[in-house]
N, C-alpha and C. Protein backbone atom coordinates (compact mmCIF):
# COMPACT_ATOMS: atom_id res chain seq x y z
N UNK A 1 40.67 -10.11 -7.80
CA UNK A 1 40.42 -11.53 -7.64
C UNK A 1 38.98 -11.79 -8.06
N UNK A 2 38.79 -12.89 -8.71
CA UNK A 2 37.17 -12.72 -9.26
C UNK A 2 36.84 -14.00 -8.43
N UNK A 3 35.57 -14.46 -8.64
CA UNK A 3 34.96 -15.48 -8.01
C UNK A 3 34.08 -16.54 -9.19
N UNK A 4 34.35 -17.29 -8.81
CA UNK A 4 33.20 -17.93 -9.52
C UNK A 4 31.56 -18.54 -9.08
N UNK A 5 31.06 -18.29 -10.02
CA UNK A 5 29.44 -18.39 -9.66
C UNK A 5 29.10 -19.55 -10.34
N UNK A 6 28.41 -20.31 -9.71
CA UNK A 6 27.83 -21.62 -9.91
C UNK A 6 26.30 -21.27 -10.26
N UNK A 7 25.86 -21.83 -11.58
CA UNK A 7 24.76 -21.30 -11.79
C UNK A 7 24.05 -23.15 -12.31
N UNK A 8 23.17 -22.95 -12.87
CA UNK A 8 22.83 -24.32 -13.57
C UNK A 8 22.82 -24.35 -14.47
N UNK A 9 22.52 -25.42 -15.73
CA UNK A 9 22.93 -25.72 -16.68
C UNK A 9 22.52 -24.85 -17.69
N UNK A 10 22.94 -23.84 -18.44
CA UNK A 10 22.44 -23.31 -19.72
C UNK A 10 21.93 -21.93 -18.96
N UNK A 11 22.01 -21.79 -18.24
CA UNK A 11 21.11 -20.17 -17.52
C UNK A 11 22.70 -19.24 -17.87
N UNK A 12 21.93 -18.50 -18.24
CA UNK A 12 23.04 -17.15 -18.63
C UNK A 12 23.66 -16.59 -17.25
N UNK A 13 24.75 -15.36 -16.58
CA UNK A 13 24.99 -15.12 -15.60
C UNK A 13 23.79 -13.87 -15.63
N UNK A 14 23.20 -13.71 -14.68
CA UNK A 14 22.73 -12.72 -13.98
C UNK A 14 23.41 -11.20 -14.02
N UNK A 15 22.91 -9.95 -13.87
CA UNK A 15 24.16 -8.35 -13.98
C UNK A 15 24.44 -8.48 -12.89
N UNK A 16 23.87 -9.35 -11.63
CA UNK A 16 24.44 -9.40 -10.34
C UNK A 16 25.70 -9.81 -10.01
N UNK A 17 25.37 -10.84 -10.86
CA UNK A 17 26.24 -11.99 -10.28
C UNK A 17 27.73 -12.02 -11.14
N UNK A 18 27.82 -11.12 -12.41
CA UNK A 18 28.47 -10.62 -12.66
C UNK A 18 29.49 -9.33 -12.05
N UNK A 19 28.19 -9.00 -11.48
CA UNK A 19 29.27 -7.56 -10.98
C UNK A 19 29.87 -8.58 -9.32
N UNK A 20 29.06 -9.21 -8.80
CA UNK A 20 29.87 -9.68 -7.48
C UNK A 20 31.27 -10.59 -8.32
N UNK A 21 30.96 -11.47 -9.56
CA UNK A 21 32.40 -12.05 -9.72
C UNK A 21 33.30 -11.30 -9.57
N UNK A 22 33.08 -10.38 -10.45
CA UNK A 22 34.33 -8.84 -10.62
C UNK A 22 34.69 -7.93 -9.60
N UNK A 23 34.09 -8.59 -8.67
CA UNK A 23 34.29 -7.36 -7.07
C UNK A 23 35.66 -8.23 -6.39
N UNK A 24 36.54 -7.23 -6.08
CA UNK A 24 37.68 -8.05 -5.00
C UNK A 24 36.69 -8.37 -3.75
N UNK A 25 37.23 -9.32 -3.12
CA UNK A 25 37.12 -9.53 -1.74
C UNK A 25 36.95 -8.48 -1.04
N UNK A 26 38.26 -7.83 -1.27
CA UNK A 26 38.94 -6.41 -0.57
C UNK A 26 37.51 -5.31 -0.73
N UNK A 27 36.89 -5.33 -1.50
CA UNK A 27 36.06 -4.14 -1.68
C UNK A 27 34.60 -5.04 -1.38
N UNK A 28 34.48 -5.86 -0.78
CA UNK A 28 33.20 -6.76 -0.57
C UNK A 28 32.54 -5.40 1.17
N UNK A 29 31.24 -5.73 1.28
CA UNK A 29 31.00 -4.98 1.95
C UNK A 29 31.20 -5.45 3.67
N UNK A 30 32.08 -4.80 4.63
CA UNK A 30 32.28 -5.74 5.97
C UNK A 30 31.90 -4.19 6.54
N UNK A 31 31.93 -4.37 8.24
CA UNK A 31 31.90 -2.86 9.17
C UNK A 31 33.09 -2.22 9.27
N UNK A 32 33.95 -3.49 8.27
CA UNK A 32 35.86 -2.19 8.33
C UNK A 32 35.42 -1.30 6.70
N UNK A 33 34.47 -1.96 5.89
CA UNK A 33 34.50 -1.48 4.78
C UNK A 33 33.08 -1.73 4.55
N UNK A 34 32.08 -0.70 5.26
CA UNK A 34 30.55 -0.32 4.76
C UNK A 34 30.51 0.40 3.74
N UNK A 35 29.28 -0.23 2.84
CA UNK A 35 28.62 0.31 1.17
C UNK A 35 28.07 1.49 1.71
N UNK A 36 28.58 2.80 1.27
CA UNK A 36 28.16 4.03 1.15
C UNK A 36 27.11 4.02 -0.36
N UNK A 37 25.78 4.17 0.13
CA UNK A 37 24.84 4.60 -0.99
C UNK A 37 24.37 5.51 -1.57
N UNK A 38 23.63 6.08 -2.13
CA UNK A 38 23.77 7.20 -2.55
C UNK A 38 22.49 7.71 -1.97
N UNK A 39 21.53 6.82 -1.54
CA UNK A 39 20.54 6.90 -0.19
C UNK A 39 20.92 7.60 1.13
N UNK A 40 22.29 6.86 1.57
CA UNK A 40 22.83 7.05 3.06
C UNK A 40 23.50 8.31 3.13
N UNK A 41 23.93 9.15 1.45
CA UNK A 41 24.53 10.61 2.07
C UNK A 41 23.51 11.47 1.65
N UNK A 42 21.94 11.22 1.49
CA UNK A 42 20.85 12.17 1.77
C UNK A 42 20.64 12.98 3.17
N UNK A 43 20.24 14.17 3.12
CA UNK A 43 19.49 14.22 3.88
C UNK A 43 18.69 13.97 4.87
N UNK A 44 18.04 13.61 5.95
CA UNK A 44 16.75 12.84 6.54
C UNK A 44 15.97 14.24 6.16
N UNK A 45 14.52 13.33 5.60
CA UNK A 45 13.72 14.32 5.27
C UNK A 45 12.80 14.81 6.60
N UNK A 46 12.24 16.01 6.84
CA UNK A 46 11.41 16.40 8.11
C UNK A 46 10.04 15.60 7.79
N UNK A 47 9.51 15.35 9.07
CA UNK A 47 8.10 15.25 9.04
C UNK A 47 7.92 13.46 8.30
N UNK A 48 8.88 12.88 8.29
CA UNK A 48 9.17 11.57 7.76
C UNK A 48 8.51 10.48 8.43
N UNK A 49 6.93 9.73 7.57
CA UNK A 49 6.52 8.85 8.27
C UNK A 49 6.68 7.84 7.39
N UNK A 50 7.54 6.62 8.47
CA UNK A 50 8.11 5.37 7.40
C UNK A 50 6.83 4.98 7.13
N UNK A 51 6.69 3.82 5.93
CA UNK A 51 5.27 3.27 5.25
C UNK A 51 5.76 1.77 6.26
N UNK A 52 4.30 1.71 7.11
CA UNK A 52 4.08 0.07 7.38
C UNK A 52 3.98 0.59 9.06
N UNK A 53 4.50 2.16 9.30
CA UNK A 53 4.84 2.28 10.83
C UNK A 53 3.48 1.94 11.37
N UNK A 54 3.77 1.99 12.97
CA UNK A 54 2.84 1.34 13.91
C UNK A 54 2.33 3.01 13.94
N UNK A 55 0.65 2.82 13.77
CA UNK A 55 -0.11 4.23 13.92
C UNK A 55 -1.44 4.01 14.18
N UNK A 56 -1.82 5.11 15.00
CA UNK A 56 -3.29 4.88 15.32
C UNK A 56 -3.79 5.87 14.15
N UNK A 57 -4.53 5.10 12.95
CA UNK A 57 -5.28 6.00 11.88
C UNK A 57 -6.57 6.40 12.52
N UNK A 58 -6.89 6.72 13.64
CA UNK A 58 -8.22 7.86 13.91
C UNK A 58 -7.51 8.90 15.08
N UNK A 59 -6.46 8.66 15.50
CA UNK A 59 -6.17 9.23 16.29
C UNK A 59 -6.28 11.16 15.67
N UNK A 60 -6.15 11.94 16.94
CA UNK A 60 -6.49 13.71 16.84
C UNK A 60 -6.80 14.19 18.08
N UNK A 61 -6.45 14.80 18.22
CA UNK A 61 -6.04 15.93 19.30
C UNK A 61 -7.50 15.72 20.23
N UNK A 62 -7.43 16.00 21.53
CA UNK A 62 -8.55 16.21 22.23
C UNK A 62 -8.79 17.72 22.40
N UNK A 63 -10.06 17.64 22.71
CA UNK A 63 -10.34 19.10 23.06
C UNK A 63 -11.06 19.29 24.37
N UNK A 64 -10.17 19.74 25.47
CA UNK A 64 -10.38 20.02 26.70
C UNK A 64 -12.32 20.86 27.05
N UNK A 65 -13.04 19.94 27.65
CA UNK A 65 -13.92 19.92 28.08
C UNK A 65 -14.85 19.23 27.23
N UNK A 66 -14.76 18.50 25.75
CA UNK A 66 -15.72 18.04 24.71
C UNK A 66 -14.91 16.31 24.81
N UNK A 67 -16.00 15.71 24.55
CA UNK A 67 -15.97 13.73 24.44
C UNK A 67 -15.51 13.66 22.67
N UNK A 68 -14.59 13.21 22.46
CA UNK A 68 -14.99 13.21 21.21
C UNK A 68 -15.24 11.35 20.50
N UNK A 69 -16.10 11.72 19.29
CA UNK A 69 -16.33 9.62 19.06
C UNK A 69 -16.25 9.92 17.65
N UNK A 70 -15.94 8.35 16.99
CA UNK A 70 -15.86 8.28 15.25
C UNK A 70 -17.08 8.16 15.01
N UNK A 71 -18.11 8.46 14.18
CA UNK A 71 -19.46 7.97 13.49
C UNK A 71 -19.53 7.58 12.42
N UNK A 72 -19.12 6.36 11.93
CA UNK A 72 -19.21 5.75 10.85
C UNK A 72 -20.77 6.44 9.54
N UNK A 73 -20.37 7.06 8.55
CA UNK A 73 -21.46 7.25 7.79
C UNK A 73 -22.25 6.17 7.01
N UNK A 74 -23.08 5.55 7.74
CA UNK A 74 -24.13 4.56 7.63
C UNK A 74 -25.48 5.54 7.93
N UNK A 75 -26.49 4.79 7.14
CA UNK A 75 -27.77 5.37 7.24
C UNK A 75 -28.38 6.09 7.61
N UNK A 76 -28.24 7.30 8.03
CA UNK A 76 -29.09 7.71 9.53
C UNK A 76 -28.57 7.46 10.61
N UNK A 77 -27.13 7.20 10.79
CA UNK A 77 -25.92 7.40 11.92
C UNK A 77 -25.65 9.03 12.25
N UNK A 78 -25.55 9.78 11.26
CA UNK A 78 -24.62 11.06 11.28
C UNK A 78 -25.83 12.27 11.77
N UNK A 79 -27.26 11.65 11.21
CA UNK A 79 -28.35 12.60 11.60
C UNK A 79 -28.71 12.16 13.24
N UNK A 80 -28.67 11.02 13.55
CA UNK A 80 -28.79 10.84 14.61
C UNK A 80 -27.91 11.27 15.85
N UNK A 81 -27.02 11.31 15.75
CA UNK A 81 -25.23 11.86 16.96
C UNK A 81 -25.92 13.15 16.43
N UNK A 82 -26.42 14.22 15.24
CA UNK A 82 -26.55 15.31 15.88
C UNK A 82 -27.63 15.55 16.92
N UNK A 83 -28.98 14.89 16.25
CA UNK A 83 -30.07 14.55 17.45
C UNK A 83 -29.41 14.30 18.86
N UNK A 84 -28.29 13.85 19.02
CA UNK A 84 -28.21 13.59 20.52
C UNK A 84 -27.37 14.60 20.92
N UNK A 85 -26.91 15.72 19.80
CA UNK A 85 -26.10 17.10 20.32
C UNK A 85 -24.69 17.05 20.25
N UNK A 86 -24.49 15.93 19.38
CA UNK A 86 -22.93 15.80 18.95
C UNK A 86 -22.46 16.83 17.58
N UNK A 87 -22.02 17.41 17.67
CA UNK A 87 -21.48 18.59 16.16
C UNK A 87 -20.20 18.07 15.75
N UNK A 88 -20.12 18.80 14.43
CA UNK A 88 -19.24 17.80 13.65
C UNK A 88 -17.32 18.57 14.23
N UNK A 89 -16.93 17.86 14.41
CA UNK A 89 -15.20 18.86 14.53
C UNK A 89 -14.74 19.58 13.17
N UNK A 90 -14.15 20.23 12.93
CA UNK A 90 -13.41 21.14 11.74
C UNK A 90 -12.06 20.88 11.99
N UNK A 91 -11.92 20.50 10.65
CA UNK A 91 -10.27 20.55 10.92
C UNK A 91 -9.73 22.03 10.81
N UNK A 92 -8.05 22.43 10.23
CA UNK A 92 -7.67 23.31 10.04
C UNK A 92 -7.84 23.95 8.96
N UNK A 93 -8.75 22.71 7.45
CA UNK A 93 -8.79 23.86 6.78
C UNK A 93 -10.33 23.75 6.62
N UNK A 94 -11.06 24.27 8.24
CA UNK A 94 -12.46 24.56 8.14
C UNK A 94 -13.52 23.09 7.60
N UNK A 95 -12.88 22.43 7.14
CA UNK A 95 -14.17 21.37 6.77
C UNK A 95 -14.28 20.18 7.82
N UNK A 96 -15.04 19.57 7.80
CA UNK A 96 -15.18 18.13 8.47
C UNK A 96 -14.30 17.13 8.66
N UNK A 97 -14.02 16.77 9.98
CA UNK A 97 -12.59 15.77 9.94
C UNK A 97 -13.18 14.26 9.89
N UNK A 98 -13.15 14.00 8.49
CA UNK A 98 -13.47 12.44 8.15
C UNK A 98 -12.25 11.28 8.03
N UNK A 99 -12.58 10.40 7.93
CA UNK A 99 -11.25 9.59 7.58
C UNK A 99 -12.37 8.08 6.97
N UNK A 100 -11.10 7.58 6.02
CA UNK A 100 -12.10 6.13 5.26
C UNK A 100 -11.49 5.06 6.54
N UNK A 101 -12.92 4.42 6.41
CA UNK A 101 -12.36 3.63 8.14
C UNK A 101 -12.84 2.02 7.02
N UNK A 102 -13.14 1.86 6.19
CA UNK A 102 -13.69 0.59 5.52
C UNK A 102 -14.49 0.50 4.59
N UNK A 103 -15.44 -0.80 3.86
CA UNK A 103 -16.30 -0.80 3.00
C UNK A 103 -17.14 -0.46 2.88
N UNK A 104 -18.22 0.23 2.53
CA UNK A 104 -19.81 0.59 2.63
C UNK A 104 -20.32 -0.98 1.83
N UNK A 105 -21.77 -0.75 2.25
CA UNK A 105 -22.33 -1.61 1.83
C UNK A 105 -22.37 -2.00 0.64
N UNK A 106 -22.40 -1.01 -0.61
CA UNK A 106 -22.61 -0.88 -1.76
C UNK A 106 -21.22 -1.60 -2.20
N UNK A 107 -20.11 -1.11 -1.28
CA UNK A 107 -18.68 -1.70 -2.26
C UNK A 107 -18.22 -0.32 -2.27
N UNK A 108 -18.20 0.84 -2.31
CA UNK A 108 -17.48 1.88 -2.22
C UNK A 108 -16.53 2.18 -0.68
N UNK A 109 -16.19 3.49 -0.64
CA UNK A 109 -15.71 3.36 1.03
C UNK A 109 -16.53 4.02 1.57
N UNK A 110 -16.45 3.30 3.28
CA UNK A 110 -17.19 3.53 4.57
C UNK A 110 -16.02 5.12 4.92
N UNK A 111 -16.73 6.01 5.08
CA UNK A 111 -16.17 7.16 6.01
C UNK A 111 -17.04 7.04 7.70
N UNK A 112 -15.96 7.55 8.14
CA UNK A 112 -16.47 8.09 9.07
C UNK A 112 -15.98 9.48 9.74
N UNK A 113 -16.94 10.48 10.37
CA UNK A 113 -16.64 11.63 10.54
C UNK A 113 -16.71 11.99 12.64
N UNK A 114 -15.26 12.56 12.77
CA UNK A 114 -15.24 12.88 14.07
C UNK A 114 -16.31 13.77 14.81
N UNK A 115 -16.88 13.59 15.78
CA UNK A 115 -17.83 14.53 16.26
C UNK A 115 -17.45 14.56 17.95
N UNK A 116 -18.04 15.51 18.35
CA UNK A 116 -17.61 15.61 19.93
C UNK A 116 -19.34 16.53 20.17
N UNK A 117 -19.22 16.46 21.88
CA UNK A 117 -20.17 16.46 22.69
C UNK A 117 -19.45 17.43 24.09
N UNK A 118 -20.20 17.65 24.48
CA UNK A 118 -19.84 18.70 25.61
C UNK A 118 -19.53 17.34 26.87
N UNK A 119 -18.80 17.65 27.36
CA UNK A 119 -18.16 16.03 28.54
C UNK A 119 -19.60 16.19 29.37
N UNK A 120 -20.05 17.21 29.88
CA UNK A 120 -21.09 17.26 31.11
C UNK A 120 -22.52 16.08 30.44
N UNK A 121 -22.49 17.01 29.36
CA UNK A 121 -23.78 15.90 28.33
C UNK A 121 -22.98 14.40 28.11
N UNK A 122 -22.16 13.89 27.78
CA UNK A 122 -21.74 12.44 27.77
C UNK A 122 -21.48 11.92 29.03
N UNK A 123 -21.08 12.74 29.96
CA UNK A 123 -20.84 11.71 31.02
C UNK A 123 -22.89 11.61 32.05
N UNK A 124 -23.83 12.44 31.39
CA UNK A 124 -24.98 12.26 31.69
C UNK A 124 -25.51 11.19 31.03
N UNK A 125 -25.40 11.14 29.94
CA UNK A 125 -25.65 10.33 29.25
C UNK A 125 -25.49 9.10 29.45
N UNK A 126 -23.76 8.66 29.96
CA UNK A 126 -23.36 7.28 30.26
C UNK A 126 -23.96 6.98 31.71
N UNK A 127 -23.91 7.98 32.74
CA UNK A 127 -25.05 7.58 33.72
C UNK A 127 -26.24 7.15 33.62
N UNK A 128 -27.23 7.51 32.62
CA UNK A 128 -28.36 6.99 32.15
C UNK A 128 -28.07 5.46 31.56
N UNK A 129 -27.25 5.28 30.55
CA UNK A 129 -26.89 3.83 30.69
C UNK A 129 -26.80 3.30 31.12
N UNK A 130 -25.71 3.91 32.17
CA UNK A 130 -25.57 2.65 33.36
C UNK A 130 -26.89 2.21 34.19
N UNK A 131 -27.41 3.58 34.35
CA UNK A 131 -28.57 3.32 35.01
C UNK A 131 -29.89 2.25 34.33
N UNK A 132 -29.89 2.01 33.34
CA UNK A 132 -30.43 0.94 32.99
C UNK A 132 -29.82 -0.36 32.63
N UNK A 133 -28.73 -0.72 33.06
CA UNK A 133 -27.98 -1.89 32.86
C UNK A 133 -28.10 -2.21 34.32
N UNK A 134 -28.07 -1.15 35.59
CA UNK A 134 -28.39 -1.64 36.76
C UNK A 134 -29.13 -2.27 36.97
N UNK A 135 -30.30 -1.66 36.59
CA UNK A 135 -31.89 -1.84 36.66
C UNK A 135 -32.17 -3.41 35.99
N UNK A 136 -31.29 -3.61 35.12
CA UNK A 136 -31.59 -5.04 34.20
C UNK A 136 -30.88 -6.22 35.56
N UNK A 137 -29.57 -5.87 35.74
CA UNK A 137 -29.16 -6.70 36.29
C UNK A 137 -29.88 -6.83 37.83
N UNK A 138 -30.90 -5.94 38.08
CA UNK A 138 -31.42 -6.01 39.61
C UNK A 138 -32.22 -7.01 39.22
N UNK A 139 -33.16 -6.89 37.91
CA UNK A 139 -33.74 -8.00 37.71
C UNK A 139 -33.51 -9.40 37.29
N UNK A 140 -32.15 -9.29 36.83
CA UNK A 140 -31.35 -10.65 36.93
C UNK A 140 -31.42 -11.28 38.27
N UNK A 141 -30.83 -10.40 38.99
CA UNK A 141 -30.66 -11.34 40.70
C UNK A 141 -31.93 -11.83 41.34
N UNK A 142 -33.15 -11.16 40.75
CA UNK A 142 -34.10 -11.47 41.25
C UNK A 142 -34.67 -12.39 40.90
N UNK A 143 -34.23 -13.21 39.24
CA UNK A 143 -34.74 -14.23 38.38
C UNK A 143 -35.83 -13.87 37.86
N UNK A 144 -36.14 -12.75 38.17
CA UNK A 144 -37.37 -12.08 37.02
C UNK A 144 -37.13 -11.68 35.38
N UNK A 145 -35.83 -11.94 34.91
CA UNK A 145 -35.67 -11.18 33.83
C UNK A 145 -36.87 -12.21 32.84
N UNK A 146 -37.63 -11.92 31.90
CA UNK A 146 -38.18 -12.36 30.90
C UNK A 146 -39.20 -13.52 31.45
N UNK A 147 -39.39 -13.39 32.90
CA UNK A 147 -40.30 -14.41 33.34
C UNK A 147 -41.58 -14.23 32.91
N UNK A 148 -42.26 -15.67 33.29
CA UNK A 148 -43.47 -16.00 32.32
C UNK A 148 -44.29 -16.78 33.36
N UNK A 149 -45.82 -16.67 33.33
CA UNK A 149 -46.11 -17.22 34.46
C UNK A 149 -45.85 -18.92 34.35
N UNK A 150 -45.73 -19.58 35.56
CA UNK A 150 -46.03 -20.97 35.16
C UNK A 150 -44.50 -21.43 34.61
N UNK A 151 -43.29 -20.96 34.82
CA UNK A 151 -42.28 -21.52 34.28
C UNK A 151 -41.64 -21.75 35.34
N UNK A 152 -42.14 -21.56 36.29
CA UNK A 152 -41.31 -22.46 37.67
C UNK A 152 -39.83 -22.30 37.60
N UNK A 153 -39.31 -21.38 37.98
CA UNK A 153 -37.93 -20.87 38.01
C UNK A 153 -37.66 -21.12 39.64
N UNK A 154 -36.57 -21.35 39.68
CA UNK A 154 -35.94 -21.19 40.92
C UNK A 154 -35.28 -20.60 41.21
N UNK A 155 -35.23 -19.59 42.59
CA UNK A 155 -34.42 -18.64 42.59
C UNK A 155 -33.88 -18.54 44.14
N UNK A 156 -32.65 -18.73 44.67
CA UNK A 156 -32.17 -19.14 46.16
C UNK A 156 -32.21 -17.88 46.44
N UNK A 157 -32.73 -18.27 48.22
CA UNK A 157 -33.32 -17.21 48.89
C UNK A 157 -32.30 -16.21 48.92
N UNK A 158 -30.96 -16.12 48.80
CA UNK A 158 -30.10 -15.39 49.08
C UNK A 158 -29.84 -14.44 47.71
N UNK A 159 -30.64 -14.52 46.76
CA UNK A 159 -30.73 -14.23 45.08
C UNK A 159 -29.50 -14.76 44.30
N UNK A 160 -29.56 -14.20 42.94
CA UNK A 160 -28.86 -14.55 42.08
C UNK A 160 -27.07 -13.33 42.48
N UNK A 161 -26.20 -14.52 42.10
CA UNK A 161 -24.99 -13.48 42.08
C UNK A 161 -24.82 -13.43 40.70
N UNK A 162 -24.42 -12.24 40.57
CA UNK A 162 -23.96 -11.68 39.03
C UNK A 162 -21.91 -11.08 39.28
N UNK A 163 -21.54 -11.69 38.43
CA UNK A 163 -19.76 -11.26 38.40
C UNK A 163 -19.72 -10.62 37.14
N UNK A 164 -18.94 -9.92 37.61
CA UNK A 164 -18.28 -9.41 35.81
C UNK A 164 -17.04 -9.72 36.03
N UNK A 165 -16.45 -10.53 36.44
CA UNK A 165 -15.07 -10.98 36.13
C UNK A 165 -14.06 -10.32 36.39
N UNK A 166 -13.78 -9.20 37.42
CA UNK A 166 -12.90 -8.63 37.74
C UNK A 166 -12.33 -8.62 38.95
């Protein structure tokens, strides 16, 4: 049984639309009668990552007792994380585990290279931070931050409250 295709004026038929005229009904594709492709009697290949999947591109393994962070290679970023005792990770085949994370300045690509830290040294470290974010905000409550003589600030006897919103 063929079909006819409605096309517009003067346009030639399509190889599509040809081969659907010439298709029976009977052999049209339904779930009593699914198109076997020549895709669908492959194989599944191992180790198969579809293109577009949902992925974390920096993600990698942790390593039990070390912090690990990305360091974007910008200026005097990569010399500095070693100054603070960060070493570079190795992958498996011995070299540096980088990945392109964006643009460099120039217009070429931004890398950046994984590094880790001993946990005892980072979590000292983030104590020292904190410890000066305390110290700032003590002087928030007190209305001293950036005071100047003669600017007549007011500050209720009960001090300043500070929220972080949680």
């Amino acid at each position: 049984m063929e079909q006819e295709i409605k096309r517009g004026p003067g346009r030639p038929p399509k190889y599509h639309e040809q081969a659907v005229a010439q298709t029976a009904v009977s052999e049209m594709p339904s779930p009593a009668n699914p198109v076997i492709t020549e895709a669908s009697t492959l194989p599944p290949r191992p180790n198969r990552k579809p293109f577009g999947a949902l992925e974390q591109k920096l993600a990698y393994p942790a390593r039990e007792g070390f912090h690990r962070h990305w360091f974007n290679d910008s200026p005097g970023r990569i010399v500095r994380a070693q100054e603070a005792g960060y070493d570079h990770v190795k992958g498996d085949d011995g070299k540096n585990v980088t990945r392109i994370v964006g643009t460099a300045e120039g217009g070429g690509p931004l890398s950046a290279y994984l590094m880790e830290i001993p946990e005892e040294w980072w979590q000292a470290d983030m104590a020292e931070q904190q410890k000066q974010v305390n110290e700032k905000e003590d002087t928030m409550r007190r209305g001293e931050l950036e005071k100047q003589s003669g600017d007549n600030r007011y500050v209720p006897a009960q001090g300043i409250k500070i929220s972080h919103g949680r």
